[in-house]
Protein backbone atom coordinates (compact mmCIF):
# COMPACT_ATOMS: atom_id res chain seq x y z
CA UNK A 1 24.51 -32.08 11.22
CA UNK A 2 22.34 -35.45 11.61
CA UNK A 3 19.37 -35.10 10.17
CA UNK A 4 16.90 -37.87 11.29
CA UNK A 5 13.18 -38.61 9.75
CA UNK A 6 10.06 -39.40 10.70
CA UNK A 7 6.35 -39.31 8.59
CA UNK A 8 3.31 -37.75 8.97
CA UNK A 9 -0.33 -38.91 7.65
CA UNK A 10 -2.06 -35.94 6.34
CA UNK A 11 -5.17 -35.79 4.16
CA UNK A 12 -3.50 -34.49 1.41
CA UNK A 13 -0.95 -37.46 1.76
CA UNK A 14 2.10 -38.27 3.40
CA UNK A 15 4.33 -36.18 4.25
CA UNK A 16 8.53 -35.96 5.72
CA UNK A 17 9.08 -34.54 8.48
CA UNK A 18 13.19 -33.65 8.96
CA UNK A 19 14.67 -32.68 11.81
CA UNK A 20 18.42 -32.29 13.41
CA UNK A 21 19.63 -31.01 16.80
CA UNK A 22 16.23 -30.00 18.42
CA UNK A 23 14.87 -28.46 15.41
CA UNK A 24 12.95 -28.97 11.91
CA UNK A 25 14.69 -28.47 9.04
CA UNK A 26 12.05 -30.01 6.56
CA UNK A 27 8.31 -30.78 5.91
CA UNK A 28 7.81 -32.34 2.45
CA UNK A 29 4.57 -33.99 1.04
CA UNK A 30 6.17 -37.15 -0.87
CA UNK A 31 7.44 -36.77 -3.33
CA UNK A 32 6.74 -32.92 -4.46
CA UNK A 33 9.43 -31.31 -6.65
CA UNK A 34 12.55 -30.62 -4.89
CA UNK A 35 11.80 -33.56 -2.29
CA UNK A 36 15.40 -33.86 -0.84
CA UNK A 37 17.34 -36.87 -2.47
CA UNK A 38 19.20 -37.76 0.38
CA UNK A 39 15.90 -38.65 2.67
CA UNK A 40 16.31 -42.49 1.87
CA UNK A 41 19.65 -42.08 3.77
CA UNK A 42 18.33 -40.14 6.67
CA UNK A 43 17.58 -42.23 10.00
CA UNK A 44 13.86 -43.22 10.69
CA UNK A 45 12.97 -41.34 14.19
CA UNK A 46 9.84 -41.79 16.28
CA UNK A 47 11.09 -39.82 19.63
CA UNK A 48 12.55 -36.89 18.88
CA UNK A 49 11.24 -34.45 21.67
CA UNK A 50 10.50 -31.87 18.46
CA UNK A 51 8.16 -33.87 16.15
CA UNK A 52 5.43 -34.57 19.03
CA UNK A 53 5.20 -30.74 18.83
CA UNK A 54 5.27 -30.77 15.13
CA UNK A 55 2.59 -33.42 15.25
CA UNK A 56 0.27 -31.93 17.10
CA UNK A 57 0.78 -28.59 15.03
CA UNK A 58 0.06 -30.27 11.92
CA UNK A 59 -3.15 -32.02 14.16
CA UNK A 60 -4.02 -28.66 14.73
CA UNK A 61 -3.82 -27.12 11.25
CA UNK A 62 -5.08 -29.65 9.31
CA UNK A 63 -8.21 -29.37 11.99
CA UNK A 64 -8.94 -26.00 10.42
CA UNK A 65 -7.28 -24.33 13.43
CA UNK A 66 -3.86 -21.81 13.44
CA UNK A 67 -1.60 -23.25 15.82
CA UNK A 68 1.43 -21.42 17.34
CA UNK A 69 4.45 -22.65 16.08
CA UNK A 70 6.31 -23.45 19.64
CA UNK A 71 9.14 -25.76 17.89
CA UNK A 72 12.42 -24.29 16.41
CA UNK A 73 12.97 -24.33 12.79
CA UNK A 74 16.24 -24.54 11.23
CA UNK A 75 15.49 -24.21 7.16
CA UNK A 76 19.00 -24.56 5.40
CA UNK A 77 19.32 -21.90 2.60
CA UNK A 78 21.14 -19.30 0.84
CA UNK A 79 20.86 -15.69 3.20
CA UNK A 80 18.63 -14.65 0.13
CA UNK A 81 16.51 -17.56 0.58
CA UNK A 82 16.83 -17.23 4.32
CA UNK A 83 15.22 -13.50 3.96
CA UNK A 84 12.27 -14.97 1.54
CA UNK A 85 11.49 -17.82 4.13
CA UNK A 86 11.50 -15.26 6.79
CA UNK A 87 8.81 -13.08 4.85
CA UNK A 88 6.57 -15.96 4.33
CA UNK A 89 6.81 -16.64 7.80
CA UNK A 90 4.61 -12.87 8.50
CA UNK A 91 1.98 -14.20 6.18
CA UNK A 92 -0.56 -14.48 8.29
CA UNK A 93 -3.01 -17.87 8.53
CA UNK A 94 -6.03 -17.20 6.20
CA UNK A 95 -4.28 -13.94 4.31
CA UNK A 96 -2.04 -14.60 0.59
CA UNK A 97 0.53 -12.04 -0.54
CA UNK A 98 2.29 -12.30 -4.23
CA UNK A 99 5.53 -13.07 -5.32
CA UNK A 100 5.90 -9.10 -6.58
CA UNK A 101 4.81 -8.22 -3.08
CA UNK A 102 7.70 -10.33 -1.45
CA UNK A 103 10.36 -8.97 -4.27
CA UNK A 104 9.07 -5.20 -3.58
CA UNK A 105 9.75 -6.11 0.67
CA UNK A 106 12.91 -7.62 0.07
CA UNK A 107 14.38 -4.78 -2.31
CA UNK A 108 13.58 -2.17 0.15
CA UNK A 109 16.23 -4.01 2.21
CA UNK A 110 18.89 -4.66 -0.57
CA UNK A 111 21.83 -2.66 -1.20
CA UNK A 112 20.86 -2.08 -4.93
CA UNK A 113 17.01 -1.27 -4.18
CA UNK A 114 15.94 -4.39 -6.50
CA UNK A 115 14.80 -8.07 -6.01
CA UNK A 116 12.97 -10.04 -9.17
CA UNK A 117 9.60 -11.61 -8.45
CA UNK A 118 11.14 -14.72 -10.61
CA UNK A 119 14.06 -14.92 -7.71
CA UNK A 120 11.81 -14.93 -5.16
CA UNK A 121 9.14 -17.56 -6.29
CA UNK A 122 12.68 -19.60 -6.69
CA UNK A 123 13.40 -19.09 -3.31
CA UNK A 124 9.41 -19.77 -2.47
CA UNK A 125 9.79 -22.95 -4.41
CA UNK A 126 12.47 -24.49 -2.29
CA UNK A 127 11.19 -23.59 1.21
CA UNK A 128 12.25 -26.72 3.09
CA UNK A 129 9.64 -26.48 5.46
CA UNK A 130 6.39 -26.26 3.93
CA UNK A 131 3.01 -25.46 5.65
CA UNK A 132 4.92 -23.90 8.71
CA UNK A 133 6.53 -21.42 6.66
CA UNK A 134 3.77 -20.96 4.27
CA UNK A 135 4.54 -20.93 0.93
CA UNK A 136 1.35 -21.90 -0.03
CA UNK A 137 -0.07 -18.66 0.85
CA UNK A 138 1.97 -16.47 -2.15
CA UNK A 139 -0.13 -16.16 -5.31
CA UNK A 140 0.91 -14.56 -8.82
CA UNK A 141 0.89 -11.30 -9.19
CA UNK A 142 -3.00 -11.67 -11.37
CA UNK A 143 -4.52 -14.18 -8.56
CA UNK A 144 -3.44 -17.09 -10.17
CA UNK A 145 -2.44 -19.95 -8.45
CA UNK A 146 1.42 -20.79 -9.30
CA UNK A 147 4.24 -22.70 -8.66
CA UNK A 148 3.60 -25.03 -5.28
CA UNK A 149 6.09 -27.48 -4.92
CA UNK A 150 3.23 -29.55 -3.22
CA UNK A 151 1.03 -29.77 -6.58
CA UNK A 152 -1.54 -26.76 -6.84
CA UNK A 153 -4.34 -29.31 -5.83
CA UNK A 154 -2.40 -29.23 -2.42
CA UNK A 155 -1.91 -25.53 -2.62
CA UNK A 156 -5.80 -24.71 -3.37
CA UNK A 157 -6.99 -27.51 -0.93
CA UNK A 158 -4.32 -25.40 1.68
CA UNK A 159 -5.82 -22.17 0.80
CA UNK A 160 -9.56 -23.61 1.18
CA UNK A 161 -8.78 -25.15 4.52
CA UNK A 162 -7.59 -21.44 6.08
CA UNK A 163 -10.47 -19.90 4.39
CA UNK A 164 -8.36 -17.99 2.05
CA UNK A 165 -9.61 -19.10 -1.47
């Protein structure tokens, strides 16, 4: 897989925009924790036929509106991460859920019945594709506002902007 690179200017700061075959496979504000190491490697792209779509969703949401995501995403994870990511994804624009919520989901679909809230804000933490899958939108379990990759400035100033917080 070739992933290639391009940037975005956002008002909460740059951010990485990954993609590979027709597809995004990451959205990172520079350098937030787990910002992928191998990105200064990665090609520098400006006409991928994905990232004018990406583009004008992140236009869109950072306008205040909730734009359909009409772009394929290909986030690389674990299958457990894979069925986190795919949770956050039916978070709806303006709504939070917590991290015990996700775990309870999840464990209704496991073999053994049981998923750890601390597993899945892991798996939260290293979404690759922030913003489109919304991991800004999972709180702790008492309304706090914890672990955003993107800095929990980002994460309230997210929240704010979809009327959430």
């Amino acid at each position: 897989m070739t992933i290639r690179k391009a940037h975005y200017q956002s008002g909460l700061g740059t951010i990485l925009a990954a993609v590979s075959d027709g597809a995004v496979t990451g959205l990172w504000f520079e350098g937030q924790r787990y910002f992928p190491a191998a990105a200064a490697a990665w090609d520098e792209v400006q006409d991928d036929p994905v990232l004018p779509k990406l583009f004008n969703w992140l236009d869109g949401y950072f306008a205040g509106d909730n734009p359909a995501v009409d772009f394929p995403l290909a986030p690389q994870g674990t299958p457990f991460q894979q069925r986190v990511w795919s949770v956050l994804r039916d978070i709806r624009y303006g709504e939070i859920t917590t991290y015990g919520a996700i775990a309870t989901s999840i464990a209704a679909q496991s073999p053994n019945g049981r998923t750890s809230a601390r597993a899945v804000g892991g798996a939260v933490g290293h979404n690759p594709i922030s913003l489109v899958i919304p991991c800004h939108r999972v709180i702790g379990s008492t309304g706090s506002l914890t672990g955003y990759a993107g800095g929990l400035d980002r994460k309230t100033a997210l929240l704010q902007l979809e009327g959430g917080r």
